[in-house]
C-alpha atoms as a PDB file:
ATOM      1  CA  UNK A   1       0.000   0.000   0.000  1.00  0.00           C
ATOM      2  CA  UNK A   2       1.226   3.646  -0.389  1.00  0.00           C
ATOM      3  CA  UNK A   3       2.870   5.464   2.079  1.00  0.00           C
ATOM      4  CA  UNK A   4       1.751   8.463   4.016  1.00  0.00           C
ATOM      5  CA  UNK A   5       2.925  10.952   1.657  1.00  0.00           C
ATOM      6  CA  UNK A   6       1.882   8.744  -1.433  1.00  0.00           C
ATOM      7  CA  UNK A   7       4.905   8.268  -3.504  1.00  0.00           C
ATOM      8  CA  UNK A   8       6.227   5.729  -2.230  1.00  0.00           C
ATOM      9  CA  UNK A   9       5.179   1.530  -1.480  1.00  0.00           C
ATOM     10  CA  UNK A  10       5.105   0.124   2.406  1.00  0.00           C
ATOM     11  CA  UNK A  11       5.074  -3.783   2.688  1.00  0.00           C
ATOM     12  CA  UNK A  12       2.149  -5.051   3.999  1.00  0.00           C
ATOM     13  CA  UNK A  13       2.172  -8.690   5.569  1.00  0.00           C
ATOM     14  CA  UNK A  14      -2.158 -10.451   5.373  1.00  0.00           C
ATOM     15  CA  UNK A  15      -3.232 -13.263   7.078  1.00  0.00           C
ATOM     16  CA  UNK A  16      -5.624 -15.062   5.203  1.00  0.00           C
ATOM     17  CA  UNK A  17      -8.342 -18.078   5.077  1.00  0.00           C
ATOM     18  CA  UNK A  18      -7.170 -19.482   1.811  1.00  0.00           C
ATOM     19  CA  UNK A  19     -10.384 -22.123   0.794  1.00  0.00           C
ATOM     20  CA  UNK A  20      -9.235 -22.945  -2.443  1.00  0.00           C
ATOM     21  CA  UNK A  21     -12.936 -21.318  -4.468  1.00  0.00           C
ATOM     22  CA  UNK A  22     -10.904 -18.496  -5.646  1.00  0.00           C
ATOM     23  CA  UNK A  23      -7.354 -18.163  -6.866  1.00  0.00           C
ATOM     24  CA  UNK A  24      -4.524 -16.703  -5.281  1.00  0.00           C
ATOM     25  CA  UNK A  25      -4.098 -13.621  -7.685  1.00  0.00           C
ATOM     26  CA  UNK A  26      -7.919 -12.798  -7.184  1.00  0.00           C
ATOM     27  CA  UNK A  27      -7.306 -12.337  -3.162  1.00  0.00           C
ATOM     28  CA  UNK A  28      -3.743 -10.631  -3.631  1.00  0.00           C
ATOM     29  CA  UNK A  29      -6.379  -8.520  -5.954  1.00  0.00           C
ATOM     30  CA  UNK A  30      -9.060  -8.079  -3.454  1.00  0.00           C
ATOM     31  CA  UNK A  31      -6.743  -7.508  -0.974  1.00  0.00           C
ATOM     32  CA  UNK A  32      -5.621  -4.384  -2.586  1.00  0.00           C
ATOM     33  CA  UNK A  33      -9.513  -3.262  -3.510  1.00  0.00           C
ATOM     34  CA  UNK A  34      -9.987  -3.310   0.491  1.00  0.00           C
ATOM     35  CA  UNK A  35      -7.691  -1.271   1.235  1.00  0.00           C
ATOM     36  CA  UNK A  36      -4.649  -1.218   3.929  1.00  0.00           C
ATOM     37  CA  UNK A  37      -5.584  -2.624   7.785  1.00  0.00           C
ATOM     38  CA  UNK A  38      -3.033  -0.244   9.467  1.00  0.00           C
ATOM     39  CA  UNK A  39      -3.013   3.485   9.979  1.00  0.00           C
ATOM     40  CA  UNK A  40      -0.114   4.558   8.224  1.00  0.00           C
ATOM     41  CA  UNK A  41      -0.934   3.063   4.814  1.00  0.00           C
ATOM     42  CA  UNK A  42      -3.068   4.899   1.900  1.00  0.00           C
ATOM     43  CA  UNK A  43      -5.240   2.510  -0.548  1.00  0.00           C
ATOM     44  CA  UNK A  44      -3.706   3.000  -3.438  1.00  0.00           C
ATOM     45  CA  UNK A  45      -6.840   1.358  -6.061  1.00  0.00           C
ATOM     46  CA  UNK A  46      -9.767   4.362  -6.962  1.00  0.00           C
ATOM     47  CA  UNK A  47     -12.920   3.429  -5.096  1.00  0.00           C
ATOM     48  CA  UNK A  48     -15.511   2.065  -7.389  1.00  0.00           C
ATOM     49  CA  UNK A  49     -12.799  -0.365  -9.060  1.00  0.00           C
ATOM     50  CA  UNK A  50     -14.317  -3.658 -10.271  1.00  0.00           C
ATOM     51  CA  UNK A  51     -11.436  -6.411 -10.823  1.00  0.00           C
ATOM     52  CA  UNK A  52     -13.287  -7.966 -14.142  1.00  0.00           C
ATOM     53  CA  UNK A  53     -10.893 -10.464 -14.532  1.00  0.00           C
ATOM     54  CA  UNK A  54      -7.552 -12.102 -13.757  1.00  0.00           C
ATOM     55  CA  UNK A  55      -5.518 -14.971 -15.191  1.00  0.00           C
ATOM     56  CA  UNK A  56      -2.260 -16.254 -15.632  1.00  0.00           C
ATOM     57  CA  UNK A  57      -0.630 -17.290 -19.429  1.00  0.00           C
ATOM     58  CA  UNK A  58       3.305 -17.540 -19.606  1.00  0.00           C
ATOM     59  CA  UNK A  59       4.354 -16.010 -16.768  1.00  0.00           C
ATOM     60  CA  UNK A  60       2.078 -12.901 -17.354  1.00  0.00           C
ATOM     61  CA  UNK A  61      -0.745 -12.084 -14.776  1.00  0.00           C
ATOM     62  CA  UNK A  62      -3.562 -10.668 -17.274  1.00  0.00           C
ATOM     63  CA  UNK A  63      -5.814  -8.168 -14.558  1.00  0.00           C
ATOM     64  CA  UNK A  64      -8.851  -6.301 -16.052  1.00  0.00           C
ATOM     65  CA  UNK A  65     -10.502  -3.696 -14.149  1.00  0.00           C
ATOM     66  CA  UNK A  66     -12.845  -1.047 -14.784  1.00  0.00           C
ATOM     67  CA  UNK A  67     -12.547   2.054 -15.857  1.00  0.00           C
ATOM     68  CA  UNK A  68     -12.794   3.372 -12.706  1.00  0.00           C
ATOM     69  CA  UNK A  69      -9.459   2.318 -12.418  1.00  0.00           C
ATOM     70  CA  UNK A  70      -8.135   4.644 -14.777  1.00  0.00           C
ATOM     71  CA  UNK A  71      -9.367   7.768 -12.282  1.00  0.00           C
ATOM     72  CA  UNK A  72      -6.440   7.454 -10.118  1.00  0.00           C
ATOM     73  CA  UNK A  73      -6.708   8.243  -6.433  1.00  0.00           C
ATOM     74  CA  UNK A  74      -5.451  11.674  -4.848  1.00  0.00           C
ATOM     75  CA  UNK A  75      -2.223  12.182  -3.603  1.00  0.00           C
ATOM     76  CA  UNK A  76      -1.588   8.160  -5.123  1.00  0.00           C
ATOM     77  CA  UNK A  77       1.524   8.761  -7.983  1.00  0.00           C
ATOM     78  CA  UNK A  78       0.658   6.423 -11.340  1.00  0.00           C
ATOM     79  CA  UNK A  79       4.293   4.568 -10.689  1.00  0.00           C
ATOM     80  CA  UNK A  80       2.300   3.995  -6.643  1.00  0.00           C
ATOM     81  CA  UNK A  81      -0.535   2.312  -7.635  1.00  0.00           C
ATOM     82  CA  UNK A  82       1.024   0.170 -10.642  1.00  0.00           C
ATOM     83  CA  UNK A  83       3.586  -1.141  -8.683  1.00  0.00           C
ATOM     84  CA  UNK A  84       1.581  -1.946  -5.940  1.00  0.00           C
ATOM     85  CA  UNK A  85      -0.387  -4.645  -7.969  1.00  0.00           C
ATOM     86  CA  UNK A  86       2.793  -5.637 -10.014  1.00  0.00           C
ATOM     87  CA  UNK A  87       4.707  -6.100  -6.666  1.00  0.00           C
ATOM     88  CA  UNK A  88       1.959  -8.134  -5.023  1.00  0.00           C
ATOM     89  CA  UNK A  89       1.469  -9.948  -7.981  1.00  0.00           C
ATOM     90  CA  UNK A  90       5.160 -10.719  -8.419  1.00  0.00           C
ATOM     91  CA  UNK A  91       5.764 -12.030  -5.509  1.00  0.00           C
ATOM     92  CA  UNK A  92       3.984 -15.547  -6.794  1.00  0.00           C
ATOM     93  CA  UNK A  93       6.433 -17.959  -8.745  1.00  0.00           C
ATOM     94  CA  UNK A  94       4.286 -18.398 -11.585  1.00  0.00           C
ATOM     95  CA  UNK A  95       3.774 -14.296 -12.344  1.00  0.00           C
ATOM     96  CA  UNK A  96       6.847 -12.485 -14.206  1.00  0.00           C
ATOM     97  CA  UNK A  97       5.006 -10.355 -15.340  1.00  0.00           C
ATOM     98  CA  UNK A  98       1.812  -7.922 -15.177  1.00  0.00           C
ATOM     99  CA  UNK A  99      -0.324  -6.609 -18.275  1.00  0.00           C
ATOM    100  CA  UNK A 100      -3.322  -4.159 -17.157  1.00  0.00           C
ATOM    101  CA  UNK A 101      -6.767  -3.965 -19.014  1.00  0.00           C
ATOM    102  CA  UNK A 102      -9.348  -2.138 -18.952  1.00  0.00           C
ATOM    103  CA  UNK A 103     -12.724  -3.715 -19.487  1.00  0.00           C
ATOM    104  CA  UNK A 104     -11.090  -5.923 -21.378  1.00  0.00           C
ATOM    105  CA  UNK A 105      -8.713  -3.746 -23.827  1.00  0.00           C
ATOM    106  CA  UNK A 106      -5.262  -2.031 -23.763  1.00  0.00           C
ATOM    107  CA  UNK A 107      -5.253   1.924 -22.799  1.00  0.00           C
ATOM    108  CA  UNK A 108      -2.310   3.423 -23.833  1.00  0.00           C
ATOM    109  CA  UNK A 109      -1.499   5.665 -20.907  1.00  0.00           C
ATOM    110  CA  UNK A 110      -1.919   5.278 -17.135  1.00  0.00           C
ATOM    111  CA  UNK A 111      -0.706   8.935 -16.398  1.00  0.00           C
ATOM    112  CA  UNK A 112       2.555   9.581 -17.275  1.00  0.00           C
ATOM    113  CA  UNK A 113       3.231   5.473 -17.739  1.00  0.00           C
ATOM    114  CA  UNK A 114       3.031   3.754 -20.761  1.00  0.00           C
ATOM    115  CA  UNK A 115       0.237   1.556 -19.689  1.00  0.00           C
ATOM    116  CA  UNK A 116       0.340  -0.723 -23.211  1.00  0.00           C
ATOM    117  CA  UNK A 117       3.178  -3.147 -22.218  1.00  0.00           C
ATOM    118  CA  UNK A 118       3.928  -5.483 -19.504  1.00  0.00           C
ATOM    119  CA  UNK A 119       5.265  -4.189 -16.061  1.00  0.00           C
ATOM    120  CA  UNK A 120       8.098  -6.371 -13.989  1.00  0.00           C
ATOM    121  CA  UNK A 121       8.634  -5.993 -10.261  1.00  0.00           C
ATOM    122  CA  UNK A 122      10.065  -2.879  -9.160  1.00  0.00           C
ATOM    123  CA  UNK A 123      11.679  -2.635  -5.840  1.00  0.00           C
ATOM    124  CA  UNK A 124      12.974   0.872  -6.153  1.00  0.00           C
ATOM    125  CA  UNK A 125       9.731   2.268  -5.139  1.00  0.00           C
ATOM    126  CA  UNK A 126       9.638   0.398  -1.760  1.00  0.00           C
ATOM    127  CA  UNK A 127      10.569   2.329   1.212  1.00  0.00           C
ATOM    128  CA  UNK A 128      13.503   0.662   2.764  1.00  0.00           C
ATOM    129  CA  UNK A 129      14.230  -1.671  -0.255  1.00  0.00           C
ATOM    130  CA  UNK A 130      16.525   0.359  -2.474  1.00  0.00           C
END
């Protein structure tokens, strides 16, 4: 989740009842939608975000949202909230890499990203990690 002052990723550590309905990419997912469980985290995924979809091909995590992804949160960077789904993502040994949709199709830009190709795991944007 993002930091206080938003520009930067903070590790967070869940605890969860794994039952085996959903796969493990959907809760890292929904664990994100819900937001942080401590106080010094932000949410870094715009409220009203619907994950559509989410599946795994070659090493790449396919993740469709909404468009009310694209809306961005305030006070969230782009670089925040990308990397805090590619991170999470990442950290399974199947998932190399992350390609975003939206409803379904490629958007070109995700702020000042280029939001059409894959993203890898980026540590450099985790506080204490560089």
């Amino acid at each position: 989740f993002a930091n206080e002052a938003g520009d930067a990723l903070l590790p967070s550590y869940l605890k969860v009842t794994y039952d085996g309905t959903v796969s493990t990419e959907r809760l890292i997912l929904q664990a994100l939608l819900e937001g942080p469980v401590t106080e010094n985290m932000q949410p870094v995924i715009p409220k009203g975000t619907v994950l559509n979809k989410v599946s795994i091909r070659d090493g790449i995590c396919y993740v469709d949202f909404n468009e009310k992804f694209m809306e961005k949160r305030d006070g969230i960077t782009p670089e925040v909230t990308i990397y805090a789904v590619v991170n999470s993502l990442t950290e399974l040994s199947n998932v190399y890499k992350v390609q975003f949709l939206i409803n379904g199709a490629t958007k070109k830009n995700y702020g000042n990203l280029d939001f059409s190709n894959t993203f890898e795991r980026n540590l450099e944007i985790v506080e204490g990690e560089q």
